[in-house]
N, C-alpha and C. Protein backbone atom coordinates (compact mmCIF):
# COMPACT_ATOMS: atom_id res chain seq x y z
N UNK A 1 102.50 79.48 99.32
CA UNK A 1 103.57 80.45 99.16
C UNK A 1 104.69 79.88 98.29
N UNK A 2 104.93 78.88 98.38
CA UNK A 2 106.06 77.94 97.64
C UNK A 2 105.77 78.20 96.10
N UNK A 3 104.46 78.02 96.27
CA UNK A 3 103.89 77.49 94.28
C UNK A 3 104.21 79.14 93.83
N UNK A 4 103.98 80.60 94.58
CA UNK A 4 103.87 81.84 94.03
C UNK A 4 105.52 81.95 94.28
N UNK A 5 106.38 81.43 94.82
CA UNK A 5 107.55 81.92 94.85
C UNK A 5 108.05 81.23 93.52
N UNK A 6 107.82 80.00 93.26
CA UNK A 6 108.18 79.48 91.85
C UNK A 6 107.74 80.32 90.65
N UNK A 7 106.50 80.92 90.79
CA UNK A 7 105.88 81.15 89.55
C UNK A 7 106.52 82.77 89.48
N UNK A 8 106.70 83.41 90.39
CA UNK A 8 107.17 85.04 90.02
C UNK A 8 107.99 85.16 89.06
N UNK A 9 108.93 84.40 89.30
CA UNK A 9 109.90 84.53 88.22
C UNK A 9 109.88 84.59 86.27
N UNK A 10 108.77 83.67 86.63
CA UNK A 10 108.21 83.28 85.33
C UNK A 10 107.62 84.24 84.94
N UNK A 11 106.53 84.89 85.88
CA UNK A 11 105.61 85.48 85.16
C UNK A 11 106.25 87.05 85.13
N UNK A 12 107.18 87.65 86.18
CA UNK A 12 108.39 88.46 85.54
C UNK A 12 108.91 89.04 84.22
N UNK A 13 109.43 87.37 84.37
CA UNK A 13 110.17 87.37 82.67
C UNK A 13 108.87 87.30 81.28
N UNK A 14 108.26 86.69 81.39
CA UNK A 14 106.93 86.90 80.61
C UNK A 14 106.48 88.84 80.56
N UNK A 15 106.28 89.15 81.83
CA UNK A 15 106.12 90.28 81.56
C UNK A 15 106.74 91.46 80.99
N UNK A 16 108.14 91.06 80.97
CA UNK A 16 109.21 92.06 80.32
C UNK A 16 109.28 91.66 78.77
N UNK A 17 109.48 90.18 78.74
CA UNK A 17 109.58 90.36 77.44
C UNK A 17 107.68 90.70 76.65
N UNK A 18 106.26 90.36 76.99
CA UNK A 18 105.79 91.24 76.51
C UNK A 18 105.72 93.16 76.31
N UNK A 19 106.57 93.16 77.54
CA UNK A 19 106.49 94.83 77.37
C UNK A 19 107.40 95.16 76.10
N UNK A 20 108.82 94.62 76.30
CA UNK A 20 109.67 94.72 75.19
C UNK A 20 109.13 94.00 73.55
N UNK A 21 108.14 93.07 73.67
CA UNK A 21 108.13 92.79 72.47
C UNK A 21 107.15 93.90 71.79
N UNK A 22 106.29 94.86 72.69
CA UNK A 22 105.63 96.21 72.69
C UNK A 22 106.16 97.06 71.98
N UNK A 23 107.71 97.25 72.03
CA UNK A 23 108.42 98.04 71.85
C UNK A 23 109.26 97.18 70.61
N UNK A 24 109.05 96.27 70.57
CA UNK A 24 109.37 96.14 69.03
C UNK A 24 110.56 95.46 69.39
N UNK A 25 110.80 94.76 70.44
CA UNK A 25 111.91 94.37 70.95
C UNK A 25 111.98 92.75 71.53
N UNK A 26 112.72 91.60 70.72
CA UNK A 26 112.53 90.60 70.96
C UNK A 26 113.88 89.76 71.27
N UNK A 27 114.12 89.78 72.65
CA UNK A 27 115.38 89.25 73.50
C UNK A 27 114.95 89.04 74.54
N UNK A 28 114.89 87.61 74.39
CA UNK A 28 114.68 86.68 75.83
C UNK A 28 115.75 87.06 77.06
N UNK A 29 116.97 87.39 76.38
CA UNK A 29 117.62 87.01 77.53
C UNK A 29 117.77 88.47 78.99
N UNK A 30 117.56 89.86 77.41
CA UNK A 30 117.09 91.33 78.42
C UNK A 30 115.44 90.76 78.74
N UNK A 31 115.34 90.36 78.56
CA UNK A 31 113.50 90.28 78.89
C UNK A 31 114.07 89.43 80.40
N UNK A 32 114.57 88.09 80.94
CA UNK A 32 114.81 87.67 82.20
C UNK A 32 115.88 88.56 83.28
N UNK A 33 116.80 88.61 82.49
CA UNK A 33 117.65 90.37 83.40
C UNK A 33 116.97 90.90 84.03
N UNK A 34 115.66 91.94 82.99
CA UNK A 34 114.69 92.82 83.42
C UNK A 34 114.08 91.95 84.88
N UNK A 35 113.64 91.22 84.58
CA UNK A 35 112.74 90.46 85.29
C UNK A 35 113.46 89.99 86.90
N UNK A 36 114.73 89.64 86.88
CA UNK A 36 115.22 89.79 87.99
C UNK A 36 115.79 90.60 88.91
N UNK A 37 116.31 91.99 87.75
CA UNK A 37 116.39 92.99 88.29
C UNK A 37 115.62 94.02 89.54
N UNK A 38 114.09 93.43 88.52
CA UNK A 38 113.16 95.06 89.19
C UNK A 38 112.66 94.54 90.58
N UNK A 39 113.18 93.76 91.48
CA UNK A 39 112.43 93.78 92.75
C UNK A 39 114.08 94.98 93.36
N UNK A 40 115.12 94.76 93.14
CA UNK A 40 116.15 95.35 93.36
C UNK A 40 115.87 96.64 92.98
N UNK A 41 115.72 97.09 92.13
CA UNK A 41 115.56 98.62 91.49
C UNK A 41 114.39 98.70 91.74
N UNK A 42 113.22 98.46 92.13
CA UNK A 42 111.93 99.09 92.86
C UNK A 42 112.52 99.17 94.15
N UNK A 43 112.91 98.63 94.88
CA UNK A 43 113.35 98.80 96.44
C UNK A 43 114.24 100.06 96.52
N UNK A 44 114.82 100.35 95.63
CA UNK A 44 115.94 101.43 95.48
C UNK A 44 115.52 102.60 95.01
N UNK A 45 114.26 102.66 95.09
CA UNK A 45 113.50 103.72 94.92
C UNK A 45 112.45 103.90 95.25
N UNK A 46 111.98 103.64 96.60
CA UNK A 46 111.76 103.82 97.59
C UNK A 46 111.58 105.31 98.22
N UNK A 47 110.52 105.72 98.28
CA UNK A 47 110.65 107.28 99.00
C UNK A 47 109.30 107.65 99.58
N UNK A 48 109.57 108.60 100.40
CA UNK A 48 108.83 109.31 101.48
C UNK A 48 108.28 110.53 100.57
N UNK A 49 107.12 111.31 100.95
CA UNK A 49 106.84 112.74 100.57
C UNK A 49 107.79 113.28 102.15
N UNK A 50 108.31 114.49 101.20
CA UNK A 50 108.44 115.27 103.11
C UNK A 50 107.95 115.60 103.57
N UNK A 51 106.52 115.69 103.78
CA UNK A 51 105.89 116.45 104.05
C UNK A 51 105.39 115.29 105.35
N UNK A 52 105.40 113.94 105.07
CA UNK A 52 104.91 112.96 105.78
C UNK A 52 105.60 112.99 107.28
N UNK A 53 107.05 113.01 107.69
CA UNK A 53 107.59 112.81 109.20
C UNK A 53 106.73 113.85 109.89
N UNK A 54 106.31 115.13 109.55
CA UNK A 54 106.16 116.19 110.14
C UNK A 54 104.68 116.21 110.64
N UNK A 55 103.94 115.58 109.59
CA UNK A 55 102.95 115.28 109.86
C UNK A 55 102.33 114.02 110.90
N UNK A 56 103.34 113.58 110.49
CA UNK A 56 103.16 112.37 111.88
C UNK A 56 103.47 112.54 113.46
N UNK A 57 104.53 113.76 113.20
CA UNK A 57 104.83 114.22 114.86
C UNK A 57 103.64 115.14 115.04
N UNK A 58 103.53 115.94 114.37
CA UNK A 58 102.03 116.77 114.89
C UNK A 58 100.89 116.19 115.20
N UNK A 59 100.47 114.61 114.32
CA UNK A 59 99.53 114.79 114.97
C UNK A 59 99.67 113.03 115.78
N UNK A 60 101.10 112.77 116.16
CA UNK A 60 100.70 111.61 117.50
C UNK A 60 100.62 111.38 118.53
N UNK A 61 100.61 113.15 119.08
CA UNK A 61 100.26 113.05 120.82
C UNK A 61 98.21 113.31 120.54
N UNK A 62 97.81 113.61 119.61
CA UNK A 62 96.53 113.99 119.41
C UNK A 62 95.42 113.07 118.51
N UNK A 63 96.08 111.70 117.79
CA UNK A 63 95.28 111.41 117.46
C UNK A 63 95.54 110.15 117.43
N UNK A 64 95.30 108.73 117.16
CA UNK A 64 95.96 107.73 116.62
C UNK A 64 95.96 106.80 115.67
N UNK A 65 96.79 106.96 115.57
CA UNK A 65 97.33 106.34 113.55
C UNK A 65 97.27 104.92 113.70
N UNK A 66 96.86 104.83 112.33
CA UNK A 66 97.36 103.58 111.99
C UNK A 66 97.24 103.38 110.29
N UNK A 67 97.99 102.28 109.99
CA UNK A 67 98.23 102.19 108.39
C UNK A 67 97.31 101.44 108.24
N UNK A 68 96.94 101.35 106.99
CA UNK A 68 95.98 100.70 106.37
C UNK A 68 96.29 100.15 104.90
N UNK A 69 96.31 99.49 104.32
CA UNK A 69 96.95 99.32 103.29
C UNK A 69 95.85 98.14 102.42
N UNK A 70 95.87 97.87 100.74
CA UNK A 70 95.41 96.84 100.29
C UNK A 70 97.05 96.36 99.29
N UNK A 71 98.14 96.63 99.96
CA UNK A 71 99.58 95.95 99.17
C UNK A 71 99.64 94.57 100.05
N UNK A 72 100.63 94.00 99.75
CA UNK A 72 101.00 93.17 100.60
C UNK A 72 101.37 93.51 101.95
N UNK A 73 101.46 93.14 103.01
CA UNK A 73 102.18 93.58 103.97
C UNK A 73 103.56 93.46 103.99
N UNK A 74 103.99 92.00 103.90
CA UNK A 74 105.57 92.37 103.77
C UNK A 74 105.82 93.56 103.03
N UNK A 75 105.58 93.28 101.50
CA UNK A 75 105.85 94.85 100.92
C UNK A 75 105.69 96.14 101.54
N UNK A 76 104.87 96.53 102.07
CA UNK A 76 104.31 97.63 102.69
C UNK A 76 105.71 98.05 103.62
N UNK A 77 105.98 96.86 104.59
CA UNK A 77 106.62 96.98 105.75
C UNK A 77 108.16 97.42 105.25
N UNK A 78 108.13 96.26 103.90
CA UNK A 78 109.61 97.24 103.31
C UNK A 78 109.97 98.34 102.66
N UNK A 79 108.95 98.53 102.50
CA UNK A 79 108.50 100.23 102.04
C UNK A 79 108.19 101.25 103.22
N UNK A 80 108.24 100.90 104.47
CA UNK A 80 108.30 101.71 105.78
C UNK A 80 109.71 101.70 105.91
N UNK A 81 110.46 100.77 106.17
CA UNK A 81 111.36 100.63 106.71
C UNK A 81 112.32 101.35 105.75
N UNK A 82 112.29 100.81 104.65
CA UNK A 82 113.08 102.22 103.70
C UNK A 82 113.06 103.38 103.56
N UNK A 83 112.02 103.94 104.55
CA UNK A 83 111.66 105.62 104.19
C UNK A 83 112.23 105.63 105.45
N UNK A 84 112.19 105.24 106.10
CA UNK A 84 112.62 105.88 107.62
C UNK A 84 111.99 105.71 109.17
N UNK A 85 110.49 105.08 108.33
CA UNK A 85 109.42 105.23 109.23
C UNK A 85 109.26 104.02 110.16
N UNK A 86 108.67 104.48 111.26
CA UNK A 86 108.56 103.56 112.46
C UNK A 86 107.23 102.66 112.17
N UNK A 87 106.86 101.29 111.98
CA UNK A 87 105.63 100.38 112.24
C UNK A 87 105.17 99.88 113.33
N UNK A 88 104.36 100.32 114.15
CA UNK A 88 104.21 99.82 115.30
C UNK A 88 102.61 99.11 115.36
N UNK A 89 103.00 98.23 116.24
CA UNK A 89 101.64 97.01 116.32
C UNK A 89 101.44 96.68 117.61
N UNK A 90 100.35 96.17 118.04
CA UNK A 90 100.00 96.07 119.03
C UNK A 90 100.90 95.13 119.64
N UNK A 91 101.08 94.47 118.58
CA UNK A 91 101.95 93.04 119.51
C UNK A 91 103.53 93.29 119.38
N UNK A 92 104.11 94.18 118.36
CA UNK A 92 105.54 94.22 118.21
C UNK A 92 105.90 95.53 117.40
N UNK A 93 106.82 96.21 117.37
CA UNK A 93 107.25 97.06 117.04
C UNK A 93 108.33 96.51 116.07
N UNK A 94 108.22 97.67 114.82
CA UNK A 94 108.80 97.29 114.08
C UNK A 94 110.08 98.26 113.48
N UNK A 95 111.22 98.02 113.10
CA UNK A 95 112.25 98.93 113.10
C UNK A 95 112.18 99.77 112.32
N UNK A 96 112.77 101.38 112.27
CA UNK A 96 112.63 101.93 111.48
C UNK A 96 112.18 101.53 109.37
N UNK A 97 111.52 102.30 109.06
CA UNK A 97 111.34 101.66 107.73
C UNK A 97 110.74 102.71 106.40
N UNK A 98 110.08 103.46 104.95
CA UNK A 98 109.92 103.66 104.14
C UNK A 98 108.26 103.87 103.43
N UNK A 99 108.46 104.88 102.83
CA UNK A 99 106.86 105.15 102.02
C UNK A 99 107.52 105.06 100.34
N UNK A 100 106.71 104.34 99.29
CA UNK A 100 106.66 104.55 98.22
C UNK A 100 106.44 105.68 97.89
N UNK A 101 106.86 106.08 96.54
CA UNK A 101 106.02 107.27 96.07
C UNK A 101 104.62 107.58 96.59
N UNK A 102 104.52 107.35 97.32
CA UNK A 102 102.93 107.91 98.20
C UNK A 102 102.66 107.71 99.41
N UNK A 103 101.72 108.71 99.26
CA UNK A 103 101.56 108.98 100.90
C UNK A 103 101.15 107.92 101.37
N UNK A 104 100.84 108.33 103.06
CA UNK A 104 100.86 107.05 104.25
C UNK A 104 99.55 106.70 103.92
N UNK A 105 98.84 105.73 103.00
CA UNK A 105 97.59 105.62 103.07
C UNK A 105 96.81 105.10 104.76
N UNK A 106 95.99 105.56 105.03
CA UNK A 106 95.29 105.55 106.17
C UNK A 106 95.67 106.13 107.69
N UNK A 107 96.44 107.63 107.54
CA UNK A 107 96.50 107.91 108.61
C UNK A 107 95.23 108.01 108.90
N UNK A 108 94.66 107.11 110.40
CA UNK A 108 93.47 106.99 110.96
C UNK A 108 93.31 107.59 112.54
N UNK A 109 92.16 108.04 112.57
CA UNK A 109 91.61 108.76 113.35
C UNK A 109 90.85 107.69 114.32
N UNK A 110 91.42 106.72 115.53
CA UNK A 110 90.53 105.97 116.09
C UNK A 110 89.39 106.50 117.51
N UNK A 111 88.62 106.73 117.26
CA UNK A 111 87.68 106.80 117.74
C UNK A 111 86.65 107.16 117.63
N UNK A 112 85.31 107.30 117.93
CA UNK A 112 83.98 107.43 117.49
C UNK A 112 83.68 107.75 116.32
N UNK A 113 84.80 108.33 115.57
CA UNK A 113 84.67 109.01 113.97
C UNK A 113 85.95 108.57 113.22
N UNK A 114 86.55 107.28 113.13
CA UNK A 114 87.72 107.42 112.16
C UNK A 114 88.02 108.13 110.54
N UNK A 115 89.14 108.38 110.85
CA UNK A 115 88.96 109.38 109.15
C UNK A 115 90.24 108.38 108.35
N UNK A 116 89.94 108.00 107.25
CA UNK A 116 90.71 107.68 106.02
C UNK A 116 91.48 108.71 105.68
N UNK A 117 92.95 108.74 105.51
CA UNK A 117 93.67 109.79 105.04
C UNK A 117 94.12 109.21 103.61
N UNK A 118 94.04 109.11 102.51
CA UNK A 118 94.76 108.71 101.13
C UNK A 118 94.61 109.48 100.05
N UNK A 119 95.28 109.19 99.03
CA UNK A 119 95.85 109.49 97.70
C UNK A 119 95.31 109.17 96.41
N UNK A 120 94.45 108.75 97.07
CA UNK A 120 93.44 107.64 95.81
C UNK A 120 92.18 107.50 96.28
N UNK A 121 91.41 108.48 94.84
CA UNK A 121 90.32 108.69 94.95
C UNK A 121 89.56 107.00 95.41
N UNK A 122 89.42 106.29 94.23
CA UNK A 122 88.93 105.41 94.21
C UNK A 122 89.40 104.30 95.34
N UNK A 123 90.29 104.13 95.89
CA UNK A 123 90.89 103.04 96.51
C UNK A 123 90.58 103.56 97.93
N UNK A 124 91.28 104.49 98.13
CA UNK A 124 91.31 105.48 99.31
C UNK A 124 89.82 105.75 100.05
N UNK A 125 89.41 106.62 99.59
CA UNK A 125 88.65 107.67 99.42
C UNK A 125 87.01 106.86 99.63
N UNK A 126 86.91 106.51 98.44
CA UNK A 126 85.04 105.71 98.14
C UNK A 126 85.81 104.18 99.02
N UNK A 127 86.47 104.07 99.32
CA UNK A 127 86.91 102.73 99.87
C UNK A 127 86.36 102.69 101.43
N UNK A 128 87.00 104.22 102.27
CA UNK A 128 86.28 104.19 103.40
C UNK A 128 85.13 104.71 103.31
N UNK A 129 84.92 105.37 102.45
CA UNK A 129 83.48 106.08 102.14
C UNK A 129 82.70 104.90 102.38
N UNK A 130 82.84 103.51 101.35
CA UNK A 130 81.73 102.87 101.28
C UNK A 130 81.76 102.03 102.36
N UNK A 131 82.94 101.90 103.17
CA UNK A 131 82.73 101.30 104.86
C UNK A 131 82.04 102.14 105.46
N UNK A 132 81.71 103.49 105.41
CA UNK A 132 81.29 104.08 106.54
C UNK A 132 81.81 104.68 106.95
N UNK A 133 83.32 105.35 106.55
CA UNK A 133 84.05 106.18 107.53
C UNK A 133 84.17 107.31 106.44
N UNK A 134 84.72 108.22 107.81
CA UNK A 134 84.87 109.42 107.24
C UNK A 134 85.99 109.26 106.16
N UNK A 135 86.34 110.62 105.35
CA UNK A 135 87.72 110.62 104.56
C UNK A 135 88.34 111.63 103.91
N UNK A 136 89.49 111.52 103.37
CA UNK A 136 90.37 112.64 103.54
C UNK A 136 91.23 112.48 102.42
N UNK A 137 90.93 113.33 101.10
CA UNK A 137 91.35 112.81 99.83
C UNK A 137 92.95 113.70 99.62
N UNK A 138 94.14 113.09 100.16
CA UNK A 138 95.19 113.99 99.40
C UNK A 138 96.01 114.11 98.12
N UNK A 139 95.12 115.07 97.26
CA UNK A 139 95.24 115.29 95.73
C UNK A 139 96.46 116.32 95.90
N UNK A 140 98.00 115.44 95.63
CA UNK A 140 98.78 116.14 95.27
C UNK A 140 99.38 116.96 93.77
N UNK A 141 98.64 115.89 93.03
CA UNK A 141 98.59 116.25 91.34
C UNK A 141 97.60 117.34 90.92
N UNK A 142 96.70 118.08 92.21
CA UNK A 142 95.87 119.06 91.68
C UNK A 142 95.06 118.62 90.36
N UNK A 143 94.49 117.32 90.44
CA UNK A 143 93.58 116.37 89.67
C UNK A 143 92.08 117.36 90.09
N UNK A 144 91.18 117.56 88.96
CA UNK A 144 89.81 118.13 89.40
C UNK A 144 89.07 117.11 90.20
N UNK A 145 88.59 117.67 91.29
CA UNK A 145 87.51 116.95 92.21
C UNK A 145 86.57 116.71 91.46
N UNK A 146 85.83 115.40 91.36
CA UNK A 146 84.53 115.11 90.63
C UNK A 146 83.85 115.83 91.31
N UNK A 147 82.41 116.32 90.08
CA UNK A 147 81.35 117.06 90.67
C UNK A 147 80.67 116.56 91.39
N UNK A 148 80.24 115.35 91.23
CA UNK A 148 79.25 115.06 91.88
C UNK A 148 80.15 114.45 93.43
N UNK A 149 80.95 115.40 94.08
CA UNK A 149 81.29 114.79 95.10
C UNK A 149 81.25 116.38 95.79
N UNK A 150 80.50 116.73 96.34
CA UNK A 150 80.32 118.23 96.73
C UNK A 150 81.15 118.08 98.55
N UNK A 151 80.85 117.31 98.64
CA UNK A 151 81.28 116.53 100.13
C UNK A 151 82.52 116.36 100.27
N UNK A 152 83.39 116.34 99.61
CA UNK A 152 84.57 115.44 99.23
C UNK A 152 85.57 116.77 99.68
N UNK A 153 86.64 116.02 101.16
CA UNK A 153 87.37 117.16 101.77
C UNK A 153 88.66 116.65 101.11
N UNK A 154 89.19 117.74 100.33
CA UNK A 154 90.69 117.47 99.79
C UNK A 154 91.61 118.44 100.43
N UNK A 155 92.81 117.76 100.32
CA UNK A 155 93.85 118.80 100.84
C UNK A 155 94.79 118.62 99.72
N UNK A 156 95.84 119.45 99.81
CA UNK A 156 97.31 118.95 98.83
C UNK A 156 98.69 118.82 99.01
N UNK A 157 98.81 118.80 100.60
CA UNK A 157 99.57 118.30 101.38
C UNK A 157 99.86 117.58 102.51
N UNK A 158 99.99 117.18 103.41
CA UNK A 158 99.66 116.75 104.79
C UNK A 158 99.75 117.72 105.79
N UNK A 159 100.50 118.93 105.32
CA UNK A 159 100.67 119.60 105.95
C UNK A 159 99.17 120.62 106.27
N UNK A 160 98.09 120.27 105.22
CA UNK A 160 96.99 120.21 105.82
C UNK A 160 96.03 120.25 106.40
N UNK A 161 96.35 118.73 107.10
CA UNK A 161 95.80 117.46 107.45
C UNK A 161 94.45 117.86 108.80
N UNK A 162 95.67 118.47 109.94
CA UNK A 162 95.38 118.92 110.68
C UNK A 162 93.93 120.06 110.87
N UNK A 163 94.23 120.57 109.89
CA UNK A 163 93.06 121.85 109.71
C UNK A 163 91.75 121.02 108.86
N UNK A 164 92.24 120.16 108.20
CA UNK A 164 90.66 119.48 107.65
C UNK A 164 90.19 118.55 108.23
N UNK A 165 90.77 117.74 109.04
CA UNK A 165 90.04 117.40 110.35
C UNK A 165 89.52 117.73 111.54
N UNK A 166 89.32 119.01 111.57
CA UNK A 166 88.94 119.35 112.28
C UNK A 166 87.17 120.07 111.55
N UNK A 167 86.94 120.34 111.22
CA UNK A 167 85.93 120.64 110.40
C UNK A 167 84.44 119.58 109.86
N UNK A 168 85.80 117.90 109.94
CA UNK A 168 84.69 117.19 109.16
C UNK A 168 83.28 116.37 110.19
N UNK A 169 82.39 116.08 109.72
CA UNK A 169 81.27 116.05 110.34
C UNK A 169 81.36 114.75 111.12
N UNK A 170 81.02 113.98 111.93
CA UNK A 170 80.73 112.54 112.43
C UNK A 170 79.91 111.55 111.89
């Protein structure tokens, strides 16, 4: 953890100034600014869909959730905690907290049939698919469903959620 906390910085500033030198733009010193800036200005923008609290009270006397994620966890957790949202774990509860621009990937369905709830075809979606679980694609961009996925239950809100789980097979 030590050696990646040294190197972020670096590879930060590397990354801004290639983006800026993209743009035709060659200043080291906006290229490290940038670079220290954006953990501050990504955190500060930070957001929930609304559609997400509502969906979570409907369905947590009836089903039970849990997150699932391939981010970091710290990240994740500060991205709960900034939206508003509650993290809870078996071993500790965690204080109110935040969703990125996207939805709660993996509201899960635990028992005999868990269902994948996400936003992403590929990550989401063929991710629990290819574990074995059921899934639950929410295409808010009204993106065309691939054909060859005749199977493939989409919704375009969470608001939903509720009605397409109930339908899907075991």
């Amino acid at each position: 953890m030590r050696w990646l906390r040294e190197w972020s910085p670096r590879y930060r500033r590397e990354a801004w100034s290639l983006a800026l030198a993209d743009q035709g733009v060659h200043d080291p010193v906006l290229a490290e600014e940038l670079g220290e800036r954006y953990g501050t200005e990504r955190r500060a923008r930070h957001d929930r869909f609304a559609d997400v609290p509502a969906c979570l009270d409907e369905l947590h006397d009836s089903h039970k959730l849990a997150l699932i994620t391939n981010g970091a966890s710290c990240l994740q957790r500060e991205k709960l905690t900034t939206a508003g949202l509650a993290l809870l774990g078996s071993d500790r509860e965690h204080a109110p907290a935040s969703s990125a621009s996207e939805s709660p990937r993996g509201c899960a369905r635990r028992s005999k049939a868990p269902v994948m709830v996400g936003d992403s075809l590929a990550r989401d979606v063929d991710g629990a698919t290819a574990a074995g679980l059921r899934a639950v694609w929410v295409n808010r961009s009204g993106s065309p469903p691939p054909e060859d996925r005749p199977d493939l239950v989409e919704i375009s809100t969470l608001s939903e959620l509720r009605g397409a789980l109930q339908p899907l097979p075991s």
